[in-house]
C-alpha atoms as a PDB file:
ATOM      1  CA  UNK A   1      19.575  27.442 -56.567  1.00  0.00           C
ATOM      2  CA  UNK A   2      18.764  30.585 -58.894  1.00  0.00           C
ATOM      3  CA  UNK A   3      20.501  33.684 -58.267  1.00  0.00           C
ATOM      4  CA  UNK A   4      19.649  37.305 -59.294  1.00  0.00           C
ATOM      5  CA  UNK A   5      22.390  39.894 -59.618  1.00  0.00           C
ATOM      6  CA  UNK A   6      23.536  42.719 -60.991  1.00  0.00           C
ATOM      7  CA  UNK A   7      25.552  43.574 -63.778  1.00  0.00           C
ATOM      8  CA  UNK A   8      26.430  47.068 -63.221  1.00  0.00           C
ATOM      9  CA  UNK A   9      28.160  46.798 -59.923  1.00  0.00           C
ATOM     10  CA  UNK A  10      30.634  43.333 -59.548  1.00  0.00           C
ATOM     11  CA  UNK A  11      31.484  42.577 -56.087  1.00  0.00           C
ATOM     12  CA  UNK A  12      34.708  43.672 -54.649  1.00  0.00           C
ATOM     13  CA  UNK A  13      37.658  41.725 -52.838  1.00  0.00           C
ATOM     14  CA  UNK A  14      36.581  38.723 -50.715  1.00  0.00           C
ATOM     15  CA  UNK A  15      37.857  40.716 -47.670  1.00  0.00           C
ATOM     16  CA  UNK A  16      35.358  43.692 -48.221  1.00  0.00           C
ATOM     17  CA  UNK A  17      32.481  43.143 -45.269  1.00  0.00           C
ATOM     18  CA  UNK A  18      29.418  41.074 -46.374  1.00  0.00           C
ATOM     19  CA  UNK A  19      25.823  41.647 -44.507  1.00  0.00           C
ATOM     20  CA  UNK A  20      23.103  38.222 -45.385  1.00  0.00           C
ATOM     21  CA  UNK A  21      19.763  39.646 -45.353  1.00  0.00           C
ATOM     22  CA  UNK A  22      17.248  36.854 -45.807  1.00  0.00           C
ATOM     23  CA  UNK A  23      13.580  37.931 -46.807  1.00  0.00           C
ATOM     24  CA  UNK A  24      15.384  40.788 -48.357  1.00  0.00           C
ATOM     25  CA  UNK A  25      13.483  41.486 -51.745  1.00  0.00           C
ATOM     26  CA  UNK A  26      10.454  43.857 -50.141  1.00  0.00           C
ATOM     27  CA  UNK A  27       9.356  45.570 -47.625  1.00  0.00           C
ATOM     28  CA  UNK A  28      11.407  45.814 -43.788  1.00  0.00           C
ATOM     29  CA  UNK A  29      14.257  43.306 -45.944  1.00  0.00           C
ATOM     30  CA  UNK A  30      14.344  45.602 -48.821  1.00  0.00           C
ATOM     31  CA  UNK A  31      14.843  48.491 -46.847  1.00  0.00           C
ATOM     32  CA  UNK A  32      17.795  46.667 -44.524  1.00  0.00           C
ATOM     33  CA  UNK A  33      19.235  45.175 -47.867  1.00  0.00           C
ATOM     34  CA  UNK A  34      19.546  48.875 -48.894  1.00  0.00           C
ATOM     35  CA  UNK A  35      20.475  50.567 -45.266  1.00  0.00           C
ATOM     36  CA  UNK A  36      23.818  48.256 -44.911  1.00  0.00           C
ATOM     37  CA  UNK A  37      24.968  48.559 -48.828  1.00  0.00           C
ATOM     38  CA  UNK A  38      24.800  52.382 -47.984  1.00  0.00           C
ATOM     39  CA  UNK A  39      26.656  51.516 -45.023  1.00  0.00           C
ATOM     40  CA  UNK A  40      29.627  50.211 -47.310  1.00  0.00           C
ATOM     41  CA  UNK A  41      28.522  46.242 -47.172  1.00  0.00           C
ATOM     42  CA  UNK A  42      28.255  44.319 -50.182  1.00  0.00           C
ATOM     43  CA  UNK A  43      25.026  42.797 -49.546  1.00  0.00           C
ATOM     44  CA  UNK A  44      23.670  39.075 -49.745  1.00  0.00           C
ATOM     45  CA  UNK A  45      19.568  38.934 -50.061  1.00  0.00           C
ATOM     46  CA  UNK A  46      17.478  35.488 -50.285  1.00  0.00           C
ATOM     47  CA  UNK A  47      13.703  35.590 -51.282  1.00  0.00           C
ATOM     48  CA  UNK A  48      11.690  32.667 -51.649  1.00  0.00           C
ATOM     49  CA  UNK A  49       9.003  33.834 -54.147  1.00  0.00           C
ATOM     50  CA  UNK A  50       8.912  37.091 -56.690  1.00  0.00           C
ATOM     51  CA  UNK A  51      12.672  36.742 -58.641  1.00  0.00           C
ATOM     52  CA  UNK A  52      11.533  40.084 -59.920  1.00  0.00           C
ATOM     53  CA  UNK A  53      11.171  42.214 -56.115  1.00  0.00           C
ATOM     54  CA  UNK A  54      14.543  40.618 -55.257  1.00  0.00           C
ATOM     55  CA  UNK A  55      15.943  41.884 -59.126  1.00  0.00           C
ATOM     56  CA  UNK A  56      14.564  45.396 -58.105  1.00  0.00           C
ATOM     57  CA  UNK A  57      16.059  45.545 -54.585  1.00  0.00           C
ATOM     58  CA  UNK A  58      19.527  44.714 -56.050  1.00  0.00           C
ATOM     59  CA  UNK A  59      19.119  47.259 -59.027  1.00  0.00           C
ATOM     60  CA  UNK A  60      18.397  50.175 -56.653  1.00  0.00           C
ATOM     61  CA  UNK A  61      21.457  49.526 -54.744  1.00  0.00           C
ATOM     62  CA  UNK A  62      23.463  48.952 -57.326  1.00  0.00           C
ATOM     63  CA  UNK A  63      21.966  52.739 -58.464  1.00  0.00           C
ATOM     64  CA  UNK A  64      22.937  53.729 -55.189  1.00  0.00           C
ATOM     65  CA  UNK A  65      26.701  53.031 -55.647  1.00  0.00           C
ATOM     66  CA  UNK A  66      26.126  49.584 -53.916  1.00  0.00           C
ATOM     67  CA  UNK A  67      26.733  46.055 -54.481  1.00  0.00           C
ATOM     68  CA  UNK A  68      24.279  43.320 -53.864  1.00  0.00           C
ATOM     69  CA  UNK A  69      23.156  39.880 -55.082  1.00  0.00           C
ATOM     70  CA  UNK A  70      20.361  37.975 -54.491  1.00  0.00           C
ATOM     71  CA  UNK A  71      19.328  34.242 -54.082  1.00  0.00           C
ATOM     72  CA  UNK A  72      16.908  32.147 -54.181  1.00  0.00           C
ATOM     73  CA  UNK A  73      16.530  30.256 -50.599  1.00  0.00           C
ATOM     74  CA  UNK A  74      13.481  28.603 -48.592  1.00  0.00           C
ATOM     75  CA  UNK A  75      15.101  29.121 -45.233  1.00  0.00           C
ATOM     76  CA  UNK A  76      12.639  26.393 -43.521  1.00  0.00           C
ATOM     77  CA  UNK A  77      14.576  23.801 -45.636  1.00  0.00           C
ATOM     78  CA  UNK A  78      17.674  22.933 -43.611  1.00  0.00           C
ATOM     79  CA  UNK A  79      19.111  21.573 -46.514  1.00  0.00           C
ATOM     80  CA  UNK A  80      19.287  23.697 -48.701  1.00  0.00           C
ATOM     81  CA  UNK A  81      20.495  26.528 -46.347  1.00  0.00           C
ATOM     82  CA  UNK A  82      23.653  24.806 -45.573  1.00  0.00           C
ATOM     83  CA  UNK A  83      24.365  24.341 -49.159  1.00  0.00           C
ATOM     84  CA  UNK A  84      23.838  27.921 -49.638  1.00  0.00           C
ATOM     85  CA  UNK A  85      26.379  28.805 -47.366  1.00  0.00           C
ATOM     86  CA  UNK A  86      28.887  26.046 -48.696  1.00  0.00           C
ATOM     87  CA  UNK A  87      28.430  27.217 -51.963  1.00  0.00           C
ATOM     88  CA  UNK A  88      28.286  30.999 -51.840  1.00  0.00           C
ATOM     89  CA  UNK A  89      29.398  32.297 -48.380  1.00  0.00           C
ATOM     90  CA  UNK A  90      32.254  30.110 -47.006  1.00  0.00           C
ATOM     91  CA  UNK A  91      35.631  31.101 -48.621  1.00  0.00           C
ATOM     92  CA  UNK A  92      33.636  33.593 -50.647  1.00  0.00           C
ATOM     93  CA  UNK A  93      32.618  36.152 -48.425  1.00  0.00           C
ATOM     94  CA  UNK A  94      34.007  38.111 -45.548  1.00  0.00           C
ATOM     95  CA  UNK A  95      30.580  37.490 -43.701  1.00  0.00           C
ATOM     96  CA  UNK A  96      30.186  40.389 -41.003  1.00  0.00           C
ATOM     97  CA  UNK A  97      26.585  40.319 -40.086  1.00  0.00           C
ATOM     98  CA  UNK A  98      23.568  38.171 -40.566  1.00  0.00           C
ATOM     99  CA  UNK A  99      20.469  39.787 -40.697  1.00  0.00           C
ATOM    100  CA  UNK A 100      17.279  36.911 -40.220  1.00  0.00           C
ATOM    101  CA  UNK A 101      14.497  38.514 -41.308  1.00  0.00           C
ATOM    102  CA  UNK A 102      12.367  35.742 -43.696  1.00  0.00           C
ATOM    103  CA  UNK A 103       9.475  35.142 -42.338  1.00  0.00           C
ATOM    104  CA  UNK A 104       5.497  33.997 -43.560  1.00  0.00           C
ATOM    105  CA  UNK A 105       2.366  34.566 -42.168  1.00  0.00           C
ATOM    106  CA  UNK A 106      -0.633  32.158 -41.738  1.00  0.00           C
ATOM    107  CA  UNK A 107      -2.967  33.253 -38.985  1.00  0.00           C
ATOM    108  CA  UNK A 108      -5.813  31.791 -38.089  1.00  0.00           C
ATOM    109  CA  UNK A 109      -7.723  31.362 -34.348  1.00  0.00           C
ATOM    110  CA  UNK A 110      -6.301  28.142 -32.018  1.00  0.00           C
ATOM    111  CA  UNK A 111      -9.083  26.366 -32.699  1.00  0.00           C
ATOM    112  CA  UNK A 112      -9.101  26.235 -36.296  1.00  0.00           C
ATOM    113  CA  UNK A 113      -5.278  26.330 -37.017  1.00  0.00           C
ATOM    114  CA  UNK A 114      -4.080  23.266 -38.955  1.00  0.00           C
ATOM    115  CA  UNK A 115      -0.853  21.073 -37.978  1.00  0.00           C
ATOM    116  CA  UNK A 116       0.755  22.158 -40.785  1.00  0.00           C
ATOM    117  CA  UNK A 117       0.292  25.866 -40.817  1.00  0.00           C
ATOM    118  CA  UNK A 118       1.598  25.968 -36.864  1.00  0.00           C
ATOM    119  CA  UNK A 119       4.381  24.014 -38.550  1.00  0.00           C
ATOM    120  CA  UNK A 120       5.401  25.511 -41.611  1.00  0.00           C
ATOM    121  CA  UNK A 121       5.513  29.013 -39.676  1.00  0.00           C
ATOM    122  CA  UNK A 122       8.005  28.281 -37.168  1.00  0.00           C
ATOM    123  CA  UNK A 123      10.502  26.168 -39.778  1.00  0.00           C
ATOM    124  CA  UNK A 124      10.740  29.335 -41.806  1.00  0.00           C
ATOM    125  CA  UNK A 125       9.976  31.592 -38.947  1.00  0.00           C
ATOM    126  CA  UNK A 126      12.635  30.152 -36.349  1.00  0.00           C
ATOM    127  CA  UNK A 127      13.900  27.451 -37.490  1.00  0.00           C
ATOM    128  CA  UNK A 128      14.774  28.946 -40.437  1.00  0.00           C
ATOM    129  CA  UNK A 129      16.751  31.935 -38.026  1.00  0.00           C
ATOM    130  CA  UNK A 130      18.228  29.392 -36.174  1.00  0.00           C
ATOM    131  CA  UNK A 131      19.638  27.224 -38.887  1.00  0.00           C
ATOM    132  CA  UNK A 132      21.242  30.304 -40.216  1.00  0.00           C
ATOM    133  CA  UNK A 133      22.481  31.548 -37.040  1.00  0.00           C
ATOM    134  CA  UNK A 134      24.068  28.154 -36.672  1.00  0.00           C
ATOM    135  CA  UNK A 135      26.337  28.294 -39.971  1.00  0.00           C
ATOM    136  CA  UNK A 136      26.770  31.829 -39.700  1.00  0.00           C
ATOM    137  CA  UNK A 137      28.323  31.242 -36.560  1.00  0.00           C
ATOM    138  CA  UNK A 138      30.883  29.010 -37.908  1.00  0.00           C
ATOM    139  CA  UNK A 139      32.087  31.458 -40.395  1.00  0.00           C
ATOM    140  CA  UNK A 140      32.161  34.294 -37.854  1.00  0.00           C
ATOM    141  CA  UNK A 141      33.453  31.815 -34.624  1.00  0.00           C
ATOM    142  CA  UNK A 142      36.402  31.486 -37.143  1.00  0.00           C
ATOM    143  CA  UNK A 143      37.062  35.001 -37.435  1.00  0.00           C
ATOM    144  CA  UNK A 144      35.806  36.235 -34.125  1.00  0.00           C
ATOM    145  CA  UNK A 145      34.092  38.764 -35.127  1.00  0.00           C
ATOM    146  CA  UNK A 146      30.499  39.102 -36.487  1.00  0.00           C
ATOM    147  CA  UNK A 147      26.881  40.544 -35.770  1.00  0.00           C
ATOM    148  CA  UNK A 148      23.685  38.286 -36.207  1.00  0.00           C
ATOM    149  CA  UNK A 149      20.233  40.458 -35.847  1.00  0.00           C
ATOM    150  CA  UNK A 150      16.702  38.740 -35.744  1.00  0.00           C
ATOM    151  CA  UNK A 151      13.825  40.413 -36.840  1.00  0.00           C
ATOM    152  CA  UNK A 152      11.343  39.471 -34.337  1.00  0.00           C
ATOM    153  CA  UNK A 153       7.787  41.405 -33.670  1.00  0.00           C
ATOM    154  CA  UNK A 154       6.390  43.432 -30.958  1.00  0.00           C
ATOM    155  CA  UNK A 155       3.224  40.605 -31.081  1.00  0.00           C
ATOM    156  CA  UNK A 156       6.515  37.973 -29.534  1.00  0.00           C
ATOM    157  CA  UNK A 157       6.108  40.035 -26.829  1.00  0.00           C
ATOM    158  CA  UNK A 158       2.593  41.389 -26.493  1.00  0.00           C
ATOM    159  CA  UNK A 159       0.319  38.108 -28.397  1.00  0.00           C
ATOM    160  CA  UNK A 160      -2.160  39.017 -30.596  1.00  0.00           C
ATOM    161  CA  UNK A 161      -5.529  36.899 -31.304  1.00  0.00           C
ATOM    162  CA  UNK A 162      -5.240  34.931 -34.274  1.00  0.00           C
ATOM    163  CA  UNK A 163      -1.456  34.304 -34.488  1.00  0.00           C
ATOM    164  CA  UNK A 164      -0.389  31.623 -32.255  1.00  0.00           C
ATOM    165  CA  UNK A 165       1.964  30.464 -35.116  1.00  0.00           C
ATOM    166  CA  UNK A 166       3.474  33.830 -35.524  1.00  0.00           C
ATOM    167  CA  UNK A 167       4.100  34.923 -32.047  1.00  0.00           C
ATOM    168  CA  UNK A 168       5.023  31.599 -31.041  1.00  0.00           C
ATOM    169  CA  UNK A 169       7.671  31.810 -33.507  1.00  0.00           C
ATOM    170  CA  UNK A 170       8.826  35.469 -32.996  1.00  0.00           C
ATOM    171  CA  UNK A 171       8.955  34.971 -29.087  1.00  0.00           C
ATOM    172  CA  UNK A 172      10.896  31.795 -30.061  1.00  0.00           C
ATOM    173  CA  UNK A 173      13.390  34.156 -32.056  1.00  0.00           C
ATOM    174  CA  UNK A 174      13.851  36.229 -28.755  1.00  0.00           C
ATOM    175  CA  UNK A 175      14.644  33.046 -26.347  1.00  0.00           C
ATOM    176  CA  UNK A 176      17.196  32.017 -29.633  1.00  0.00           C
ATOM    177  CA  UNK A 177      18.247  35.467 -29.756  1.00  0.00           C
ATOM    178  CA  UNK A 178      19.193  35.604 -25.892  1.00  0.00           C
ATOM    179  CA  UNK A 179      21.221  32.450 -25.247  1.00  0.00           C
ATOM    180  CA  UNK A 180      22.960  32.592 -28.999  1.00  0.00           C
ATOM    181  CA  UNK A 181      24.097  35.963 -27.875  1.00  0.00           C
ATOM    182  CA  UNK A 182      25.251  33.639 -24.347  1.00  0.00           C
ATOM    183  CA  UNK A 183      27.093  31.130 -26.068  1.00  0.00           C
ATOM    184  CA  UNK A 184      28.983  33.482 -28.979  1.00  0.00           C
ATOM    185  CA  UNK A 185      29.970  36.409 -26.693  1.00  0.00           C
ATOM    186  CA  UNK A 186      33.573  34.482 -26.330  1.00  0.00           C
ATOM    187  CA  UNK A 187      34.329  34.468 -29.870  1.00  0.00           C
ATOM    188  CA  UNK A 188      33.048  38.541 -30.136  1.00  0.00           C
ATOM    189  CA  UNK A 189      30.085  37.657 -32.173  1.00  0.00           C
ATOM    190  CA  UNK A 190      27.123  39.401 -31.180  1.00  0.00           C
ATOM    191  CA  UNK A 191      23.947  38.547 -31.327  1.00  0.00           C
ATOM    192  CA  UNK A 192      20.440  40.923 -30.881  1.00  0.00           C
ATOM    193  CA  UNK A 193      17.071  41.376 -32.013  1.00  0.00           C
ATOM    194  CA  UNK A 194      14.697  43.903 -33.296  1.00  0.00           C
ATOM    195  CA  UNK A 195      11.223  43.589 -32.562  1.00  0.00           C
ATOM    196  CA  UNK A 196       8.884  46.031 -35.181  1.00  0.00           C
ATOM    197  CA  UNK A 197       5.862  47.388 -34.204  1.00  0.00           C
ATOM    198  CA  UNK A 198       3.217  48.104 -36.796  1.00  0.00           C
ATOM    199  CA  UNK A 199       4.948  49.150 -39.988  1.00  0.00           C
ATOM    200  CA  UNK A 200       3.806  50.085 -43.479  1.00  0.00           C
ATOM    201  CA  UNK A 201       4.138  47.018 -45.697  1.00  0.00           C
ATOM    202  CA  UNK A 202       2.411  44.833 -48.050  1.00  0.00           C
ATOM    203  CA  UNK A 203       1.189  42.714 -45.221  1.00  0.00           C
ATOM    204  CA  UNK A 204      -0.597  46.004 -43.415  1.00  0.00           C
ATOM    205  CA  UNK A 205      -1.920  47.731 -46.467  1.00  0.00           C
ATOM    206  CA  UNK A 206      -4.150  44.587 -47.260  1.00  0.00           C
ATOM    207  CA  UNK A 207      -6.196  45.175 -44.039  1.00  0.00           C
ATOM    208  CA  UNK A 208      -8.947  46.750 -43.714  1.00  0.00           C
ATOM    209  CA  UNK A 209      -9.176  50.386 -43.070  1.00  0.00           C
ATOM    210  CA  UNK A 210     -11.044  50.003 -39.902  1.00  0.00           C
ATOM    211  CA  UNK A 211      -8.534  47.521 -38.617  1.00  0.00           C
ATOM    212  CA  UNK A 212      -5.604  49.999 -39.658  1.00  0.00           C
ATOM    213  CA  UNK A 213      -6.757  52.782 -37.568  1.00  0.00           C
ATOM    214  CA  UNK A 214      -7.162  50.858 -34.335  1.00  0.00           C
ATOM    215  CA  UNK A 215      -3.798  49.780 -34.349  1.00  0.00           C
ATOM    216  CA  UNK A 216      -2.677  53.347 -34.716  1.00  0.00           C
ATOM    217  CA  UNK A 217      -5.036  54.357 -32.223  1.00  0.00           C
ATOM    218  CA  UNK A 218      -3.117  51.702 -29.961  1.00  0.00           C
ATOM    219  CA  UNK A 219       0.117  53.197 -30.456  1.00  0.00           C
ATOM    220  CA  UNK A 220       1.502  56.283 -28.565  1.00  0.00           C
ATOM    221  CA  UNK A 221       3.100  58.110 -31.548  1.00  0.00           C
ATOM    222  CA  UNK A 222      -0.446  57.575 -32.948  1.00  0.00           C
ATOM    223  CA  UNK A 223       1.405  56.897 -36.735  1.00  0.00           C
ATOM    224  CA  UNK A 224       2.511  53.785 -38.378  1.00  0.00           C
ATOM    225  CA  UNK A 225       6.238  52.919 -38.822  1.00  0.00           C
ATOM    226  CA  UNK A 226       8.342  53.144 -41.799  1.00  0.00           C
ATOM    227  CA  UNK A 227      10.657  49.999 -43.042  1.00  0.00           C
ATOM    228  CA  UNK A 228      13.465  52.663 -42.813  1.00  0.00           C
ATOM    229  CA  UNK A 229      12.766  52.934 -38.895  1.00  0.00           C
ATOM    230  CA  UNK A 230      13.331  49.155 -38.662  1.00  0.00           C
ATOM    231  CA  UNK A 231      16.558  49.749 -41.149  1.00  0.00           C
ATOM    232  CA  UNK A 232      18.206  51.835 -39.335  1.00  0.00           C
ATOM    233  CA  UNK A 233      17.940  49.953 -35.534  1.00  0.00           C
ATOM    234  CA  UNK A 234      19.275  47.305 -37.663  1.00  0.00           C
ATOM    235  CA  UNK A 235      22.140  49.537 -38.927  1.00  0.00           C
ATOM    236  CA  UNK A 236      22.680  50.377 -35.396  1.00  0.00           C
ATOM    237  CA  UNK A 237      23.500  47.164 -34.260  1.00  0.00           C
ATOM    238  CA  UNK A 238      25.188  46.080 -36.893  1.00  0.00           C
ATOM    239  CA  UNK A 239      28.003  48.952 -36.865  1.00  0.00           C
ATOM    240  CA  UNK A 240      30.829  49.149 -34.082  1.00  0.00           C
ATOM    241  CA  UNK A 241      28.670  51.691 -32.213  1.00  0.00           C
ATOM    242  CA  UNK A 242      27.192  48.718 -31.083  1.00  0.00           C
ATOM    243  CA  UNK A 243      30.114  46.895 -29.874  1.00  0.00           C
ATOM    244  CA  UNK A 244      29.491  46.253 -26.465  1.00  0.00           C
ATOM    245  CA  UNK A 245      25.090  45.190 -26.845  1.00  0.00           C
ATOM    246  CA  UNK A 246      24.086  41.829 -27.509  1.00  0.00           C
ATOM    247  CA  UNK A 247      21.567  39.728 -26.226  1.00  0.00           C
ATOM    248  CA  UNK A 248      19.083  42.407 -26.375  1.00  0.00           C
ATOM    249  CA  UNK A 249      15.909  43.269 -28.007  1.00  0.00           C
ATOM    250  CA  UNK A 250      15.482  46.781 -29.353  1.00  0.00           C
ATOM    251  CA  UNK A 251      11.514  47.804 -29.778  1.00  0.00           C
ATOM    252  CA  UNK A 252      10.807  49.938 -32.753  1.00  0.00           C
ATOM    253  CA  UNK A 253       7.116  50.472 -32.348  1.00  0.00           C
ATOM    254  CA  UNK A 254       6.744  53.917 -31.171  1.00  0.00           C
ATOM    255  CA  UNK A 255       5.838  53.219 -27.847  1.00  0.00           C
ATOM    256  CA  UNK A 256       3.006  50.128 -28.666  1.00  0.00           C
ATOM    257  CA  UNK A 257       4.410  47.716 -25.793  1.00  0.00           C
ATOM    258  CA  UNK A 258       7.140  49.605 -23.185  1.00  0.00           C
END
């Protein structure tokens, strides 16, 4: 396991509040990685591919005044997630909120998706949330007290051609979401999602231009959404504002499915 951190801003005391961001080198992660450390956590990020985005995200927070440190992680290997929390969360961190938001993409229409791409999308895509939920949870049961947010897509609620992967997973995430937030209520943990609409990443700049503007045209606000927007629900629910909501879902997609 490689890890990525900076030198310009050690981590506190053990007891300071730690926020897990997973999938938090670019884009919606980056932007939650850097939301909580300006909220006063020190910040955990995994990435699976591109050391070099997860470097970046933990030098701009440390410019910030933050502290982060980043790890690399495959979340759809079980494995090697709970030896990532054995060896660098439990005893080591005061773990406060758990933010899944890894996730791949590999669309394709029903009748042409392969076995293994239906697979390999929901072990990183739920799977991967739920394995982390799971030791999460026994860090947090232990201290009663903790937040876990999925990241989970306004297509887990709507479908969309061409994804049956994806929003199989995401609407997975939301059934996860809603009876994890059943079963940890008693020990104060809660647990809720955030489901994005169509925001300005890496993923939505690669399609077409045509293909861009009907999806605006589909969406009330008639404008794309910013990573921040899906930071700062995030924020929300992970601060004690939010103290008495879990087992919700809260849509940030300017209005494309209400």
């Amino acid at each position: 396991m490689s890890t990525a951190q900076s030198t310009l801003s050690p981590f506190p005391a053990p007891e300071t509040p730690a926020a897990l961001v997973t999938g938090g080198s670019r884009g919606i992660g980056r932007a939650i990685a850097r939301t909580l450390a300006r909220d006063g956590f020190q910040v955990f990020l995994t990435y699976a591919s591109r050391p070099a985005e997860a470097e970046k995200t933990v030098a701009e927070i440390a410019a910030a005044g933050g502290r982060a440190r980043a790890f690399a992680l495959n979340v759809g290997d079980s494995a090697a997630v709970a030896d990532f929390f054995a060896e660098e969360i439990k005893g080591k961190a005061n773990l406060a909120v758990l933010v899944n938001n890894a996730g791949i993409t590999k669309d394709g229409f029903l009748v042409r998706m392969k076995d293994e791409d239906f697979d390999r999308v929901l072990a990183v895509n739920l799977r991967g949330a739920f394995v982390c939920s799971r030791e999460a949870a026994k860090i947090m049961s232990r201290n009663r007290s903790g937040r876990i947010i999925n990241i989970a897509s306004v297509v887990g609620q709507m479908g969309n051609a061409g994804q049956a992967n994806y929003v199989a997973a995401k609407a997975g995430l939301i059934g996860l979401t809603k009876s994890c937030a059943k079963e940890l209520a008693a020990r104060s943990i809660t647990v809720n999602a955030v489901a994005p609409g169509f925001i300005e990443t890496d993923m939505t700049a690669a399609l077409p231009d045509e293909t861009r503007a009907s999806y605006v045209e589909s969406i009330p606000l008639k404008r794309m959404g910013l990573p921040q927007d899906v930071a700062e629900a995030v924020a929300f629910l992970a601060s004690d504002k939010a103290a008495y909501i879990t087992g919700q879902v809260l849509a940030v997609n300017g209005g494309m499915y209400c």
